[in-house]
C-alpha atoms as a PDB file:
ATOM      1  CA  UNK A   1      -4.861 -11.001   2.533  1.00  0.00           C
ATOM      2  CA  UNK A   2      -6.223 -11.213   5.946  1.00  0.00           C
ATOM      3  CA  UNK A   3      -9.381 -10.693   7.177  1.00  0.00           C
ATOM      4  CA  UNK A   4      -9.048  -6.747   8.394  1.00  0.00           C
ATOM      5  CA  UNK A   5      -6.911  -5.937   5.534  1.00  0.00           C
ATOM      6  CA  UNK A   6      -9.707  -7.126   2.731  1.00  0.00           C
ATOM      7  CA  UNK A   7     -12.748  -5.605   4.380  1.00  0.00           C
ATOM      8  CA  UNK A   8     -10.411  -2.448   4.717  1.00  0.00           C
ATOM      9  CA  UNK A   9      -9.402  -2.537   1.546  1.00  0.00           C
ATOM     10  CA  UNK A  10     -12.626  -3.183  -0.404  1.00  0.00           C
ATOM     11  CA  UNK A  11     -15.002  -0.715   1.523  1.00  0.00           C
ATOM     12  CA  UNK A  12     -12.459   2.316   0.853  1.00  0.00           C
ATOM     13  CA  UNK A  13     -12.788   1.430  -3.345  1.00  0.00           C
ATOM     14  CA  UNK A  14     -16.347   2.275  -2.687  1.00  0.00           C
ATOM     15  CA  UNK A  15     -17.357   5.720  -3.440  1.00  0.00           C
ATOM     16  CA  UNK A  16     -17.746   6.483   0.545  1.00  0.00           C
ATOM     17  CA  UNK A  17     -20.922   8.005   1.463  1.00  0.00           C
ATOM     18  CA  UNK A  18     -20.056  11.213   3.771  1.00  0.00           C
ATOM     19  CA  UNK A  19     -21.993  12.551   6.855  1.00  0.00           C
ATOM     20  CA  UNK A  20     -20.720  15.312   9.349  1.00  0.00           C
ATOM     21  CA  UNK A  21     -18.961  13.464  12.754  1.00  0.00           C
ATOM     22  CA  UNK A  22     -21.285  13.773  15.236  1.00  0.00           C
ATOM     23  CA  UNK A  23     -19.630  14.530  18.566  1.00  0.00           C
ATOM     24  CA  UNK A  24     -18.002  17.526  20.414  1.00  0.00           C
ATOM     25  CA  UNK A  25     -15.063  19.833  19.555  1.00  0.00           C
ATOM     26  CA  UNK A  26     -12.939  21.198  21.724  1.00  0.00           C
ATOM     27  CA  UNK A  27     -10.373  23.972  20.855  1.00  0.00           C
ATOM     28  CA  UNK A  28      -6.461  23.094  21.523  1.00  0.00           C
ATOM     29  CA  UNK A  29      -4.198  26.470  22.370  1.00  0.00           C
ATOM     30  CA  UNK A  30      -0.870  25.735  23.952  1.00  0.00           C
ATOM     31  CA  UNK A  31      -0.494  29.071  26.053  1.00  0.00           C
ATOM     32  CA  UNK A  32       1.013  31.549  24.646  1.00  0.00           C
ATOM     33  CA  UNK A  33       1.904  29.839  21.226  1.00  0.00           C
ATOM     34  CA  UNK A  34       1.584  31.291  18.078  1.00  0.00           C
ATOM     35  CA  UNK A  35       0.607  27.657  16.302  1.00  0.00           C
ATOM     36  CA  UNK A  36      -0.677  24.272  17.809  1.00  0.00           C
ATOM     37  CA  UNK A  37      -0.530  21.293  15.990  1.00  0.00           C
ATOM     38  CA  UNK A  38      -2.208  18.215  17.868  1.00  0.00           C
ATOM     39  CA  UNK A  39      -0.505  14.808  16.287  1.00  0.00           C
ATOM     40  CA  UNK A  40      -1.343  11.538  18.586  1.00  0.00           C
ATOM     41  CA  UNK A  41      -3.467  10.339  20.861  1.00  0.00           C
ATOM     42  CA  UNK A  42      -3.640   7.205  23.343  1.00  0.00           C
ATOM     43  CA  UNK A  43      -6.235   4.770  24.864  1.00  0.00           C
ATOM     44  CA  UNK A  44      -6.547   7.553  28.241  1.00  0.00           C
ATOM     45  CA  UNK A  45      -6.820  10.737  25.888  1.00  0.00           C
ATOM     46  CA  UNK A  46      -3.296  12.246  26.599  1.00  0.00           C
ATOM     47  CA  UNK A  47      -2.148  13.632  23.347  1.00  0.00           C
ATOM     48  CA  UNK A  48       1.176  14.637  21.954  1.00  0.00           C
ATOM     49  CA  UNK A  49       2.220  17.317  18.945  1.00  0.00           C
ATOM     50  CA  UNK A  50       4.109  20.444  18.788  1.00  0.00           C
ATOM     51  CA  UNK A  51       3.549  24.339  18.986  1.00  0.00           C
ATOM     52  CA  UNK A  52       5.533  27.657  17.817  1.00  0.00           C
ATOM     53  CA  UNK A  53       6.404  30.127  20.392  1.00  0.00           C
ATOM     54  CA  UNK A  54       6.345  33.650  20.183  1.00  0.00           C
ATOM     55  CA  UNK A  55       9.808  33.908  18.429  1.00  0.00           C
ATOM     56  CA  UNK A  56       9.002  31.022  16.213  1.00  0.00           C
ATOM     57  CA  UNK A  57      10.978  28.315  17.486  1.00  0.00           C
ATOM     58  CA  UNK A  58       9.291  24.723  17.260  1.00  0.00           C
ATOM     59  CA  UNK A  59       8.589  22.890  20.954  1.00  0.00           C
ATOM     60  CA  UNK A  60       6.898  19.517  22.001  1.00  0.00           C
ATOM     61  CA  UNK A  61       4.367  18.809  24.029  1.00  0.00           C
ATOM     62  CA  UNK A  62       2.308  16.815  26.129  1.00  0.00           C
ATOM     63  CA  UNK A  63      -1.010  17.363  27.237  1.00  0.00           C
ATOM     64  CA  UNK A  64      -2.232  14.996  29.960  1.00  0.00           C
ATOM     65  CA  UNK A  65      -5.217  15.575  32.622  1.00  0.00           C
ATOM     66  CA  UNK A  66      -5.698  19.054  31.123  1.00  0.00           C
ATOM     67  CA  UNK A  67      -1.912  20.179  31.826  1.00  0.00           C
ATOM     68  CA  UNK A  68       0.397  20.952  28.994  1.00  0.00           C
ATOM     69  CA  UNK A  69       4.178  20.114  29.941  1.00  0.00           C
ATOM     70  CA  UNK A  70       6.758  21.326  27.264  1.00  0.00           C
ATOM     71  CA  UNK A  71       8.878  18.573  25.695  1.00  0.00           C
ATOM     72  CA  UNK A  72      12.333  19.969  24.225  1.00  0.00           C
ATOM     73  CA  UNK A  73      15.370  18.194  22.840  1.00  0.00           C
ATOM     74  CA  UNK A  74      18.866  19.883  23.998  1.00  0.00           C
ATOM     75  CA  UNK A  75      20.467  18.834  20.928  1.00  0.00           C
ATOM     76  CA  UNK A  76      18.253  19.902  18.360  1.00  0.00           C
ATOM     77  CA  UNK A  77      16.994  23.376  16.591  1.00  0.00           C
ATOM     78  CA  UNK A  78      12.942  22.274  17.086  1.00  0.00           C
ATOM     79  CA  UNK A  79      11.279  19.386  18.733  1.00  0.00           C
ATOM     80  CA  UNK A  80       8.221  17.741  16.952  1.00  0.00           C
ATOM     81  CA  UNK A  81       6.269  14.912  18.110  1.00  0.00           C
ATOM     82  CA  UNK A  82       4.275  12.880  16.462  1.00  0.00           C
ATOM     83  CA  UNK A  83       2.980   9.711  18.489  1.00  0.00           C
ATOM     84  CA  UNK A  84       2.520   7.743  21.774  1.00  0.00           C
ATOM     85  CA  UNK A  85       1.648   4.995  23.304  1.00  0.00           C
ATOM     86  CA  UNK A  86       0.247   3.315  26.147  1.00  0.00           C
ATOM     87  CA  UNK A  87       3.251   2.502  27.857  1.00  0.00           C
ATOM     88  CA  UNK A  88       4.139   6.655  28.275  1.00  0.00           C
ATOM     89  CA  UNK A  89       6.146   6.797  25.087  1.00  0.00           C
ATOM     90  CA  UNK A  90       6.777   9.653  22.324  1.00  0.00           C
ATOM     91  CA  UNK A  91       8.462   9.550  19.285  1.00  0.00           C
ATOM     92  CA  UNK A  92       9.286  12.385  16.985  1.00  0.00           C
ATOM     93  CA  UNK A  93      12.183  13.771  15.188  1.00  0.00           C
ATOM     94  CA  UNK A  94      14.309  17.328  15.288  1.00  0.00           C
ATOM     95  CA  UNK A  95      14.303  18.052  11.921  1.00  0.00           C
ATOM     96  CA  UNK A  96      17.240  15.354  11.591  1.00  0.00           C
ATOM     97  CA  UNK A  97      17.299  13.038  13.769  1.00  0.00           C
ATOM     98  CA  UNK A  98      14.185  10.808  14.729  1.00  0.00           C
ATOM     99  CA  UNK A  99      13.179  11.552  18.592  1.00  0.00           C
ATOM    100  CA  UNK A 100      12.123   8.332  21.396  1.00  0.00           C
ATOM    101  CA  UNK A 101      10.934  10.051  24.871  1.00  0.00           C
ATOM    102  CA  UNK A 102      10.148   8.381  28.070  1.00  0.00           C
ATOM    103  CA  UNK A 103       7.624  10.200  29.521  1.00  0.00           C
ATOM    104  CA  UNK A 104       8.971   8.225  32.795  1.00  0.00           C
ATOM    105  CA  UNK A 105      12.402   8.979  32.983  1.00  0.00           C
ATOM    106  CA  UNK A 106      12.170  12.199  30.945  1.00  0.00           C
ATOM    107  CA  UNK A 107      14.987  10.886  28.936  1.00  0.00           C
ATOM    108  CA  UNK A 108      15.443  11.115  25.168  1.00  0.00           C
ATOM    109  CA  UNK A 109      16.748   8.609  22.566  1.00  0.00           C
ATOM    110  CA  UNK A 110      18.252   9.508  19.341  1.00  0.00           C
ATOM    111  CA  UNK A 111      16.266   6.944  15.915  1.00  0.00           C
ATOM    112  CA  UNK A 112      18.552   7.192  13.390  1.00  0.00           C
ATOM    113  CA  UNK A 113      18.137   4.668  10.445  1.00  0.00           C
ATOM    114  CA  UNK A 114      21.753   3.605   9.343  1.00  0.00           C
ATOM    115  CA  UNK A 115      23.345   5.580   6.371  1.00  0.00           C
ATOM    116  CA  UNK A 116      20.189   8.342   6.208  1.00  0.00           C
ATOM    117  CA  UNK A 117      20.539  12.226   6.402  1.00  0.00           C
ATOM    118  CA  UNK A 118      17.788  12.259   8.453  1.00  0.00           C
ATOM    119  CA  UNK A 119      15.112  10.470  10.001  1.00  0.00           C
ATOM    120  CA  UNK A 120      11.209  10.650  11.608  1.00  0.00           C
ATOM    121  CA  UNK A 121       9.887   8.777  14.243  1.00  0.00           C
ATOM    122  CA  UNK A 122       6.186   8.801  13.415  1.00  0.00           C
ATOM    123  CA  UNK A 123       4.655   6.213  15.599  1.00  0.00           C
ATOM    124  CA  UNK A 124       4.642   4.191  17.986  1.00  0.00           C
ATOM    125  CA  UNK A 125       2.207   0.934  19.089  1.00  0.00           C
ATOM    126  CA  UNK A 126       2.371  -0.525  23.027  1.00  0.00           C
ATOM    127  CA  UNK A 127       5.180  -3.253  22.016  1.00  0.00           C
ATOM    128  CA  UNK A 128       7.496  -0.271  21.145  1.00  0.00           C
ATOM    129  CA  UNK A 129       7.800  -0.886  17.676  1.00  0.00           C
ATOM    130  CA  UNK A 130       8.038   2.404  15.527  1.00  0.00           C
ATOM    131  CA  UNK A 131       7.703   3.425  12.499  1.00  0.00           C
ATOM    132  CA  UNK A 132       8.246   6.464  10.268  1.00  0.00           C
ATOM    133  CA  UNK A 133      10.640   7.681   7.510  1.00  0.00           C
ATOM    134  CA  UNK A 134      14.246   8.421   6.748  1.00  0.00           C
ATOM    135  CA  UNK A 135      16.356  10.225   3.722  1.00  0.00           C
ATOM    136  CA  UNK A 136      19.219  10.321   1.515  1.00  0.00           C
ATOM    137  CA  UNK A 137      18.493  13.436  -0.212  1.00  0.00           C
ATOM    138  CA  UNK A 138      16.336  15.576  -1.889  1.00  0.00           C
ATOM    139  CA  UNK A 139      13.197  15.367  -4.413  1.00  0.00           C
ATOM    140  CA  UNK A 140      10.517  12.584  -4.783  1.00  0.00           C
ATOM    141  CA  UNK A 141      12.381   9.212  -5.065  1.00  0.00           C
ATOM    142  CA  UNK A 142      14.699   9.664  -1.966  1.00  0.00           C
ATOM    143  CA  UNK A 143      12.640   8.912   1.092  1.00  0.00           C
ATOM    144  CA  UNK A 144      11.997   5.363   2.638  1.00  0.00           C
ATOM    145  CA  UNK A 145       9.989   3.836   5.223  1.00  0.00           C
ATOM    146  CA  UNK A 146      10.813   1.299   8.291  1.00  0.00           C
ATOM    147  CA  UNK A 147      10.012  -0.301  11.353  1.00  0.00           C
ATOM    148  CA  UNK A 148      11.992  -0.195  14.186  1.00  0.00           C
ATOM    149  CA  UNK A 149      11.688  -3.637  16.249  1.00  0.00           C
ATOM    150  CA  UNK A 150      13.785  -3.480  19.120  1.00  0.00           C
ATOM    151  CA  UNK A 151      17.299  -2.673  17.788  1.00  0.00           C
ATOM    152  CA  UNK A 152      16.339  -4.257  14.238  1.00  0.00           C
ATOM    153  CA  UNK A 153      15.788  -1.701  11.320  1.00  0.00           C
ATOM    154  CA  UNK A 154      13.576  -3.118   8.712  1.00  0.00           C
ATOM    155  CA  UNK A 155      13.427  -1.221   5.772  1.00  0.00           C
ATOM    156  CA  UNK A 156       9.940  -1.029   4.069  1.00  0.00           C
ATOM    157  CA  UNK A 157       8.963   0.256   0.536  1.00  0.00           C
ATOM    158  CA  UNK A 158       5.554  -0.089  -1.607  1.00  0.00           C
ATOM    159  CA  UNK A 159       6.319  -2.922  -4.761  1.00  0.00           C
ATOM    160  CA  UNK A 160       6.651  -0.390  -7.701  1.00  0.00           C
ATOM    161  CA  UNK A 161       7.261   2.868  -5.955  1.00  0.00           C
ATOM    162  CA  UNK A 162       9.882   5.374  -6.185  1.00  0.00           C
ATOM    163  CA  UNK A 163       9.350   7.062  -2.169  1.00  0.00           C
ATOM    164  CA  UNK A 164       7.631   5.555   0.974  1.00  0.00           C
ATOM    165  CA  UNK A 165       6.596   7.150   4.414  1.00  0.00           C
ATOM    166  CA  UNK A 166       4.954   5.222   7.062  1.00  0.00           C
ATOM    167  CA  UNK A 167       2.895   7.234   9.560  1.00  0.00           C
ATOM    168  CA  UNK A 168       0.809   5.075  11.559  1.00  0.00           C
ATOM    169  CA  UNK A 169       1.260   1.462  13.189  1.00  0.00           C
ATOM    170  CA  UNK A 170      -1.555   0.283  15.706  1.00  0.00           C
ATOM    171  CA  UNK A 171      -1.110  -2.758  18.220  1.00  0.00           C
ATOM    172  CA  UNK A 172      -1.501  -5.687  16.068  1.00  0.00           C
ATOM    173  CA  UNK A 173       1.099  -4.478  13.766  1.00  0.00           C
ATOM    174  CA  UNK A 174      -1.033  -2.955  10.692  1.00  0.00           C
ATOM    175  CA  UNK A 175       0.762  -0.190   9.015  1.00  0.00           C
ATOM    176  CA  UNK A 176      -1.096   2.946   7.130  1.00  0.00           C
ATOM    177  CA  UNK A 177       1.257   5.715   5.154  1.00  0.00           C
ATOM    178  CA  UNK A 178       1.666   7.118   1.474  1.00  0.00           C
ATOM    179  CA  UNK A 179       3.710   6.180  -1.046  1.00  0.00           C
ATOM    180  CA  UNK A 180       4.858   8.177  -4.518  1.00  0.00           C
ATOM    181  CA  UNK A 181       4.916   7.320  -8.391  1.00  0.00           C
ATOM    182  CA  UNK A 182       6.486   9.238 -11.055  1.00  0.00           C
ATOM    183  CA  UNK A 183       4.570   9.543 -13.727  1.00  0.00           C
ATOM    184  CA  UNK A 184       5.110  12.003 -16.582  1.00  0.00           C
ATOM    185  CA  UNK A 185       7.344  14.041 -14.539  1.00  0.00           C
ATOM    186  CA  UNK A 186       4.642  14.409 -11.917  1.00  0.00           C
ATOM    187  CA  UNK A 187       5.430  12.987  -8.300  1.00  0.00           C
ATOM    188  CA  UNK A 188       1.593  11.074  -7.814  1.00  0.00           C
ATOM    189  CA  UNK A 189       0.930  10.314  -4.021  1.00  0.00           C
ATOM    190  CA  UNK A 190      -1.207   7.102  -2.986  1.00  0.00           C
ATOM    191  CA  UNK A 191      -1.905   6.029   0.361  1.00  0.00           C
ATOM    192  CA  UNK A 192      -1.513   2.210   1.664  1.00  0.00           C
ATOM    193  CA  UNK A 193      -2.288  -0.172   4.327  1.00  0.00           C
ATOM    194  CA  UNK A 194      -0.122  -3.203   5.393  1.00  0.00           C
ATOM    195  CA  UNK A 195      -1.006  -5.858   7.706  1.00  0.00           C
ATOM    196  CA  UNK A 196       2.080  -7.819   9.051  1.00  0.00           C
ATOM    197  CA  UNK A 197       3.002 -10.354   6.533  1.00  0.00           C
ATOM    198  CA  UNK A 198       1.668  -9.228   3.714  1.00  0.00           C
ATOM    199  CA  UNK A 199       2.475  -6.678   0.798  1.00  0.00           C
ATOM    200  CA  UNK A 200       0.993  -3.147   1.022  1.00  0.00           C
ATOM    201  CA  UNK A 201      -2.660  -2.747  -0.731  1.00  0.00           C
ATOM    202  CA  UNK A 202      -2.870   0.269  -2.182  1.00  0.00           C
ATOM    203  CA  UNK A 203      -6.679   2.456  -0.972  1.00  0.00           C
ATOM    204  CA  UNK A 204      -7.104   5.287  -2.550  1.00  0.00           C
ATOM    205  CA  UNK A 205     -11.207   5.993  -1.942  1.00  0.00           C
ATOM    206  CA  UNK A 206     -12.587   6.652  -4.702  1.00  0.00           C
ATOM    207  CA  UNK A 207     -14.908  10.082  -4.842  1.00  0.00           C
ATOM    208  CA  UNK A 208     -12.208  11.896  -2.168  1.00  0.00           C
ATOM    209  CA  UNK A 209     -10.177  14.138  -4.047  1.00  0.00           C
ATOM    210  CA  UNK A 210      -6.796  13.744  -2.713  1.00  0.00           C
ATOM    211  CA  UNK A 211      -6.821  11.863   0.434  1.00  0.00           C
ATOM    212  CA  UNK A 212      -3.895  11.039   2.702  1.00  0.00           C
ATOM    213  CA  UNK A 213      -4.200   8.449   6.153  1.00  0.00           C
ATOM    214  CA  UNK A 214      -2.249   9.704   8.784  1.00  0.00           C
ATOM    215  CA  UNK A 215      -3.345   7.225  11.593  1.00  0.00           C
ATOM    216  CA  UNK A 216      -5.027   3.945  12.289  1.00  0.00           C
ATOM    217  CA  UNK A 217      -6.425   2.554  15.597  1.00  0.00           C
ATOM    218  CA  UNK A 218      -6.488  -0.932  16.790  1.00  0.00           C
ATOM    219  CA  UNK A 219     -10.111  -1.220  15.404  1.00  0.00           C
ATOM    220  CA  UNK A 220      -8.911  -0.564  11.981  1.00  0.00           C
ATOM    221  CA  UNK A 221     -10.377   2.686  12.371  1.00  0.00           C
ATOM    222  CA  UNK A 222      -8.400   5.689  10.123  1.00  0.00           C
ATOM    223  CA  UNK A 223      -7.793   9.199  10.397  1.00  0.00           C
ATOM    224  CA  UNK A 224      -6.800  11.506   7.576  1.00  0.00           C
ATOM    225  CA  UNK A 225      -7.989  14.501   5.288  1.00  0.00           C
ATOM    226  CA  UNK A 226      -9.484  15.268   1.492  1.00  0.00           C
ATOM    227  CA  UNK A 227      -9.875  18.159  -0.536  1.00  0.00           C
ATOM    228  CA  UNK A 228     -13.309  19.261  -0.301  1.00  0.00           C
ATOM    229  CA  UNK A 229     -14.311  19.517  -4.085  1.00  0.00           C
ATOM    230  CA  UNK A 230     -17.202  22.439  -2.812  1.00  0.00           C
ATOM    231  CA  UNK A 231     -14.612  24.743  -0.995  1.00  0.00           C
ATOM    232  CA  UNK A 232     -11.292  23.537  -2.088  1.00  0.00           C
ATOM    233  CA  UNK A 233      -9.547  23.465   1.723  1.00  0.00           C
ATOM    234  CA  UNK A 234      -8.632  20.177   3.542  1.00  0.00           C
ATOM    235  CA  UNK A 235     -11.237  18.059   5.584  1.00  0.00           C
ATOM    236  CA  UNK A 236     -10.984  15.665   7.904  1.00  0.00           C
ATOM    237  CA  UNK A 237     -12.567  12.215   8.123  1.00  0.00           C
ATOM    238  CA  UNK A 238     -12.605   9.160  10.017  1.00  0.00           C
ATOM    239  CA  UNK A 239     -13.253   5.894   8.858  1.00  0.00           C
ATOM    240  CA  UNK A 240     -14.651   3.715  11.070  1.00  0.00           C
ATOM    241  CA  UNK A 241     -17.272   0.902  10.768  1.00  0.00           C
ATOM    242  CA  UNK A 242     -17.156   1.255   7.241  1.00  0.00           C
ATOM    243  CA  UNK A 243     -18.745   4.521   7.336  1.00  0.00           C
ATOM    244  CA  UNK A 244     -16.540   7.469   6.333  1.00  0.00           C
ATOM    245  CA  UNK A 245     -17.438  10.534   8.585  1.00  0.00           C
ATOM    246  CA  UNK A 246     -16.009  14.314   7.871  1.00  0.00           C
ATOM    247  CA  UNK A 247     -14.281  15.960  10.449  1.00  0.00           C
ATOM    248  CA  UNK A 248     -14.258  19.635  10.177  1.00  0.00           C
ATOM    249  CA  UNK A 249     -14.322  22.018  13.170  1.00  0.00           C
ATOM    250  CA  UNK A 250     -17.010  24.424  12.911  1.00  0.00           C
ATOM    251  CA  UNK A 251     -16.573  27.924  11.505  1.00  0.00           C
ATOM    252  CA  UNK A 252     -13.016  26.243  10.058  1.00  0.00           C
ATOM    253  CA  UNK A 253     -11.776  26.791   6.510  1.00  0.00           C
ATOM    254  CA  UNK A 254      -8.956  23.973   7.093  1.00  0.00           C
ATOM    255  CA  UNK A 255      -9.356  20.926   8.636  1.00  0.00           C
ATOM    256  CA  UNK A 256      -7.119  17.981   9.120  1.00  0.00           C
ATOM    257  CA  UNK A 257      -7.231  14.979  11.193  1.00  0.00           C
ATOM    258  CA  UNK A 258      -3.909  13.255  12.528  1.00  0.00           C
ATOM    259  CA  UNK A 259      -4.638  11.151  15.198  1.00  0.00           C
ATOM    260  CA  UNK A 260      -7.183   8.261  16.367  1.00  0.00           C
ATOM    261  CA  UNK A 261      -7.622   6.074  19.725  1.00  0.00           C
ATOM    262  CA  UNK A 262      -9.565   3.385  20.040  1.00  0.00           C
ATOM    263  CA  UNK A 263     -12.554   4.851  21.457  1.00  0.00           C
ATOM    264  CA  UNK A 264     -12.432   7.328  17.979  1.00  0.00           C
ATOM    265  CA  UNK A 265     -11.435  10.172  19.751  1.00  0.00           C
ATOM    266  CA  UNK A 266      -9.727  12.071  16.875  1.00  0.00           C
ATOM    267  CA  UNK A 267      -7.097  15.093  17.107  1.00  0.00           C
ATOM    268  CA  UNK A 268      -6.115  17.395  14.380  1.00  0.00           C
ATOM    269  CA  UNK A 269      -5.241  21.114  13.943  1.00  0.00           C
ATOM    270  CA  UNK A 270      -7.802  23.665  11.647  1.00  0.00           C
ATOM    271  CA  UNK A 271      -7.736  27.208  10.519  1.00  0.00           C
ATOM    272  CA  UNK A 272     -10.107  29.955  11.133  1.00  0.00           C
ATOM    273  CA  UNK A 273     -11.000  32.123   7.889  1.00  0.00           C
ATOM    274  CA  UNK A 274     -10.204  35.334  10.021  1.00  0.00           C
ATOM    275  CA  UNK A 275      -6.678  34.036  10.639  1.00  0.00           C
ATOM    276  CA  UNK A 276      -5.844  32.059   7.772  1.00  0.00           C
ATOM    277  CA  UNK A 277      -2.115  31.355   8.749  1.00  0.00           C
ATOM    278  CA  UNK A 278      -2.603  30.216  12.630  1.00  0.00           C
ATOM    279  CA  UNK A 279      -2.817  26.475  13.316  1.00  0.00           C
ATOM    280  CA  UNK A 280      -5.374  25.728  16.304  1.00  0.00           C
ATOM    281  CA  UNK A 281      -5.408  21.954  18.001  1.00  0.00           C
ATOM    282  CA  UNK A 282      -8.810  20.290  18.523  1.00  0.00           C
ATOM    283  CA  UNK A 283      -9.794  16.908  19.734  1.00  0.00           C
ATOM    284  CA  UNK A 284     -13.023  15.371  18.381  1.00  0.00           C
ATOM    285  CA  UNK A 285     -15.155  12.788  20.838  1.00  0.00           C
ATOM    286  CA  UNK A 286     -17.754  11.381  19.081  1.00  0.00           C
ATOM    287  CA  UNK A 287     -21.487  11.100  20.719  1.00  0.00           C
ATOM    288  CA  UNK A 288     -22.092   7.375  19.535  1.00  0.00           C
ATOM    289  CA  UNK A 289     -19.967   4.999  17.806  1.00  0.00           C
ATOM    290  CA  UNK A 290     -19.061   5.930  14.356  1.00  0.00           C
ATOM    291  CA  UNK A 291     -21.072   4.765  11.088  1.00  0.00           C
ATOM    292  CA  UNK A 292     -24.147   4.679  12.954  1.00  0.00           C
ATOM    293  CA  UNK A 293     -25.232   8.215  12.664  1.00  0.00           C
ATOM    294  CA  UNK A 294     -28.718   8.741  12.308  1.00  0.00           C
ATOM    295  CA  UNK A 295     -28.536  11.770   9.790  1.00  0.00           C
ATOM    296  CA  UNK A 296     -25.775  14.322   8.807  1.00  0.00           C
ATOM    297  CA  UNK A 297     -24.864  17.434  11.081  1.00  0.00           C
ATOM    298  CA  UNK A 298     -21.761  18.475  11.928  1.00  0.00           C
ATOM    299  CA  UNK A 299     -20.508  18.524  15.977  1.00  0.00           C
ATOM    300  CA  UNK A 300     -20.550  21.022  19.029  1.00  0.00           C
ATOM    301  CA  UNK A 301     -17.749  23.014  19.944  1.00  0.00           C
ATOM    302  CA  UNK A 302     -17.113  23.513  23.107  1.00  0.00           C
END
């Protein structure tokens, strides 16, 4: 176990010891949509996800020096992205195939793991190697994850588990995602971490009920969510420094982080109690380098 992977590891069986972000908030709307849903982020701040329109149908996008350009696939029902890079590339999926974009060209390229029904793109690090999930059916023992290196497919599934999903790579190759268990009947989800050449370590942090990683940053810093035991709703949290702060946009009911850059800038999507069923977009930017917060309060929105 390398060195990254064993600090990782060992501070997240700790029972973590939560404090409120500090840092600003600032509300995500892509006009005129009916949802926003915030998934990635890169080392300049230009983020990626996906929003509903008026008549419900699912569109990328890219927001980049405060200008939102619409991403759409031709050949599918809904576009959803997921990740990017440094290098000006998106990866996502349309409900069946998994989605590559050059933001460059504006061209698309179709990730489809040989044999699958379907297949998500769900990130992407600077030497273009992706990784996400694909299928072969239904229920909670048919879904595997891989890498993508170049045109290589490696398949990749936790020792001992009966489903996989990958959903965050950083530069140096370190893989975070969630894996499944059947036990009694019951479909039990864990989350993992992977460092290149080693097997997946299972971190499930103790005293967070029900946590899921959805990102990791070249710092080994993580973004993900809990179930608040108080209110019962999702919060966010980042993990950085070996301090676990909660994310959770004020006035929210619903909060869940999905992406991290290196400077800890964190994006997500949250609810509003008054409109429990419409997904808003934030981005977090923290005042002063996580884990060093002087005493709990939660940040400024904008």
């Amino acid at each position: 176990m390398t060195t990254l992977t064993r600090a990782l590891f060992l501070a997240m069986l700790l029972t973590p010891s939560l404090a409120f972000a500090q840092g600003t908030y600032t509300q995500i709307d892509y006009p005129g949509a009916s949802q926003t849903y915030p998934q990635g982020i890169d080392a300049a701040g230009d983020l990626v996800g996906y929003y509903y329109d008026a008549a419900n149908a699912v569109h990328g996008f890219l927001l980049s020096g405060g200008l939102f350009t619409t991403i759409d696939y031709a050949g599918g029902t809904g576009t959803f992205l997921y990740g990017i890079n440094d290098e000006g590339l998106i990866v996502g999926s349309d409900g069946i195939n998994g989605l590559l974009y050059d933001v460059q060209s504006q061209t698309f390229t179709l990730i489809n793991y040989p044999t699958a029904s379907s297949t998500m793109a769900a990130a992407i690090n600077n030497s273009g190697t992706i990784a996400g999930a694909f299928s072969s059916g239904s229920g909670c023992s048919e879904q595997n994850g891989f890498e993508l290196i170049g045109t290589i497919y490696r398949k990749f599934d936790v020792p001992e588990s009966n489903e996989t999903y990958l959903v965050g790579i950083n530069n140096i190759g370190v893989i975070v995602g969630g894996f499944v268990r059947i036990q009694n009947q019951d479909c039990l989800v864990h989350t993992f971490i992977s460092h290149p050449g080693t097997e997946a370590h299972v971190f499930d942090p103790k005293g967070l009920l029900d946590a899921g990683v959805l990102a990791i940053n070249d710092l080994g810093g993580i973004a993900g969510f809990y179930v608040n035991s108080t209110s019962g709703y999702y919060t966010g949290f980042e993990f950085e420094n070996k301090q676990f702060n909660s994310i959770e946009f004020p006035d929210s009911i619903y909060t869940v982080a999905r992406g991290i850059n290196d400077s800890e800038q964190v994006v997500g999507n949250f609810y509003y109690p008054s409109s429990p069923s419409i997904s808003h977009g934030f981005l977090w930017t923290p005042d002063a380098p996580a884990g060093k917060n002087d005493s709990p309060r939660s940040g400024v929105r904008q």
